[in-house]
Protein backbone atom coordinates (compact mmCIF):
# COMPACT_ATOMS: atom_id res chain seq x y z
CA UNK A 1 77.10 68.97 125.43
CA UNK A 2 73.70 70.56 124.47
CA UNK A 3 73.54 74.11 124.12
CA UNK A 4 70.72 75.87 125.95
CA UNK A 5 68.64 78.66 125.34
CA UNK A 6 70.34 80.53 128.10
CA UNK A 7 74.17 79.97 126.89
CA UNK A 8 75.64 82.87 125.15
CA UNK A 9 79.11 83.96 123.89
CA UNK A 10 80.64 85.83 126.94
CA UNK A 11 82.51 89.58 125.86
CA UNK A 12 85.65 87.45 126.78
CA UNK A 13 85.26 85.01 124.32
CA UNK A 14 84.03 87.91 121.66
CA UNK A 15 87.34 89.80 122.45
CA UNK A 16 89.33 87.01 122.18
CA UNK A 17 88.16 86.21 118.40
CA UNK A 18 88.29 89.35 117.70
CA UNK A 19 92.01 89.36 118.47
CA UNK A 20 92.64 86.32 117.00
CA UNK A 21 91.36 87.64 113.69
CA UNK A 22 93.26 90.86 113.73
CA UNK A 23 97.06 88.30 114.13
CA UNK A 24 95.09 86.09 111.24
CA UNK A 25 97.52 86.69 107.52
CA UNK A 26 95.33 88.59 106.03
CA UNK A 27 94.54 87.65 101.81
CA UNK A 28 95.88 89.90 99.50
CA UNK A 29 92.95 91.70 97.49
CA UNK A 30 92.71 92.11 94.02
CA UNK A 31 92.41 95.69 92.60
CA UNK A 32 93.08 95.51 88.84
CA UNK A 33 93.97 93.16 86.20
CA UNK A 34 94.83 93.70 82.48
CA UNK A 35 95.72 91.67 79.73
CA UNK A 36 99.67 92.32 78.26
CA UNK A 37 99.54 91.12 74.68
CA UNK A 38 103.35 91.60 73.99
CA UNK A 39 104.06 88.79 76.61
CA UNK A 40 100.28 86.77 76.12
CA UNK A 41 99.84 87.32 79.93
CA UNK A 42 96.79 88.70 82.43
CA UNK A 43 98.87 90.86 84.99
CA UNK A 44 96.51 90.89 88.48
CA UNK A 45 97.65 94.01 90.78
CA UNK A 46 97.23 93.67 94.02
CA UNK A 47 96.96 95.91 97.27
CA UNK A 48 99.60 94.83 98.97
CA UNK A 49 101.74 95.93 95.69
CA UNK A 50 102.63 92.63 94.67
CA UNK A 51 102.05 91.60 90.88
CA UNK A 52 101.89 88.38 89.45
CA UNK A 53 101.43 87.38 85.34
CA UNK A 54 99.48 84.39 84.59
CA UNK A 55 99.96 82.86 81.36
CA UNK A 56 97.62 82.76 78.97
CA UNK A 57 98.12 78.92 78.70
CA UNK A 58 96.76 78.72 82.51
CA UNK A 59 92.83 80.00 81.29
CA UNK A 60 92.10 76.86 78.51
CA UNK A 61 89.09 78.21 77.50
CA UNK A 62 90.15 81.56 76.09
CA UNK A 63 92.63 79.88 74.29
CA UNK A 64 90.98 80.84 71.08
CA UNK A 65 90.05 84.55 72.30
CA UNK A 66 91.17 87.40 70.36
CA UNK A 67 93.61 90.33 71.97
CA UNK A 68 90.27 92.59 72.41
CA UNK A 69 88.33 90.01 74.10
CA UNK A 70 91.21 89.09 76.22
CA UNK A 71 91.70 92.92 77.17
CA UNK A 72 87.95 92.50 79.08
CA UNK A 73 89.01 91.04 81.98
CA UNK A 74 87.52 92.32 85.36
CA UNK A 75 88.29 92.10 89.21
CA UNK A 76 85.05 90.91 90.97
CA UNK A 77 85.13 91.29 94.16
CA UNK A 78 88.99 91.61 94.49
CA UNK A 79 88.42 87.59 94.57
CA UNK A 80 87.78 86.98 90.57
CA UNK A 81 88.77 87.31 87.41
CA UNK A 82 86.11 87.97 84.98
CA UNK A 83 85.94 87.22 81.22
CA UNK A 84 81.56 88.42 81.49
CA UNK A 85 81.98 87.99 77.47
CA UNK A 86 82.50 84.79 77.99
CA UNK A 87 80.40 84.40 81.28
CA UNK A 88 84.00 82.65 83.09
CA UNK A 89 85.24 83.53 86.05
CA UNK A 90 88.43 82.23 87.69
CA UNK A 91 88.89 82.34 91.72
CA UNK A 92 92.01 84.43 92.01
CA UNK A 93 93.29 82.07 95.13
CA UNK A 94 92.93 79.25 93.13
CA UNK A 95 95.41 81.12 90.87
CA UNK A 96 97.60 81.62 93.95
CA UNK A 97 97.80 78.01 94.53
CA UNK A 98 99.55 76.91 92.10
CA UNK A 99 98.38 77.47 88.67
CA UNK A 100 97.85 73.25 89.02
CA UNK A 101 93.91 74.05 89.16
CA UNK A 102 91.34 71.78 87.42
CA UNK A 103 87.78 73.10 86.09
CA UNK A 104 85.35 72.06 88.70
CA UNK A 105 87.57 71.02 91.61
CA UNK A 106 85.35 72.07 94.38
CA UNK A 107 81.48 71.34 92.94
CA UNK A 108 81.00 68.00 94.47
CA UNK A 109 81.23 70.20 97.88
CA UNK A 110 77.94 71.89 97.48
CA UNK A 111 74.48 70.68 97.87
CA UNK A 112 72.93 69.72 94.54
CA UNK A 113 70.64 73.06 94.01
CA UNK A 114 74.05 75.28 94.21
CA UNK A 115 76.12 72.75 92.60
CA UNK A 116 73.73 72.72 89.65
CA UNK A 117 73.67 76.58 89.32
CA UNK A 118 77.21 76.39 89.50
CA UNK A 119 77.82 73.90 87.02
CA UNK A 120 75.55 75.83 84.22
CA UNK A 121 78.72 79.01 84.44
CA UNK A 122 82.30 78.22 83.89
CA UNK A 123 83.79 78.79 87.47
CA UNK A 124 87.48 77.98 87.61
C-alpha cells in the first residue's frame, strides 16, 4: 500500500506507542565504573543498583595495561566503557550478553563509509 501525502499518524496511534513504550523493560544505564586491582576486575554501577565485575580477561587488548591505565576507564553515555588512552570502547550491552563477544561482531551491518570509520577505533 502506497503512502500518500495526505496519510498521517492519527493521536490514537501516537497514544498507543506511547503506551507501549512506557510497558517496554527499560535498559539499565550505566553511571560509574572503576577498575578493582585487588580482584583484576572493572566494576560497572548501574542505576537500577545492580553491579556486575567483568574480568579483566574479558577486555584482550588491555591485557598488557598497567593498574593506572586500567584505573581510566569512563562511562560514555551510560552505554560504554571507555579506555580514551587507548582510544577502545566496549558497548556495555554487549557486556550484558554474555561476556561471549567477538571484536567486530556487528561492522559488516553498516554501510561502507561508517563501517570504515568504525573499523579505524577499537569498538568492542
Amino acid at each position: 500500500m502506497a503512502i500518500k501525502a495526505y496519510d498521517a499518524t492519527t493521536d490514537a496511534e501516537l497514544d498507543a506507542l506511547i503506551e507501549e513504550g512506557r510497558r517496554a523493560p527499560k535498559t539499565a544505564v550505566a553511571l560509574g565504573a572503576k577498575y578493582l586491582a585487588d580482584t583484576d576486575q572493572v566494576a560497572v554501577t548501574f542505576d537500577n543498583g545492580f553491579e556486575i565485575r567483568v574480568p579483566r580477561s574479558y577486555f584482550r587488548q588491555l591485557k598488557d595495561a598497567s593498574v593506572e591505565q586500567m584505573s581510566q576507564v569512563e562511562v560514555v553515555d551510560g552505554e560504554g566503557l571507555s579506555w580514551p588512552e587507548f582510544d577502545l570502547d566496549y558497548f556495555v550491552p554487549n557486556i550484558l550478553d554474555g561476556f561471549g563477544v567477538s571484536d567486530r561482531p556487528a561492522l559488516a551491518a553498516y554501510p561502507a563509509g561508517v563501517r570504515d570509520a568504525l573499523s579505524r577505533r577499537s569498538v568492542v
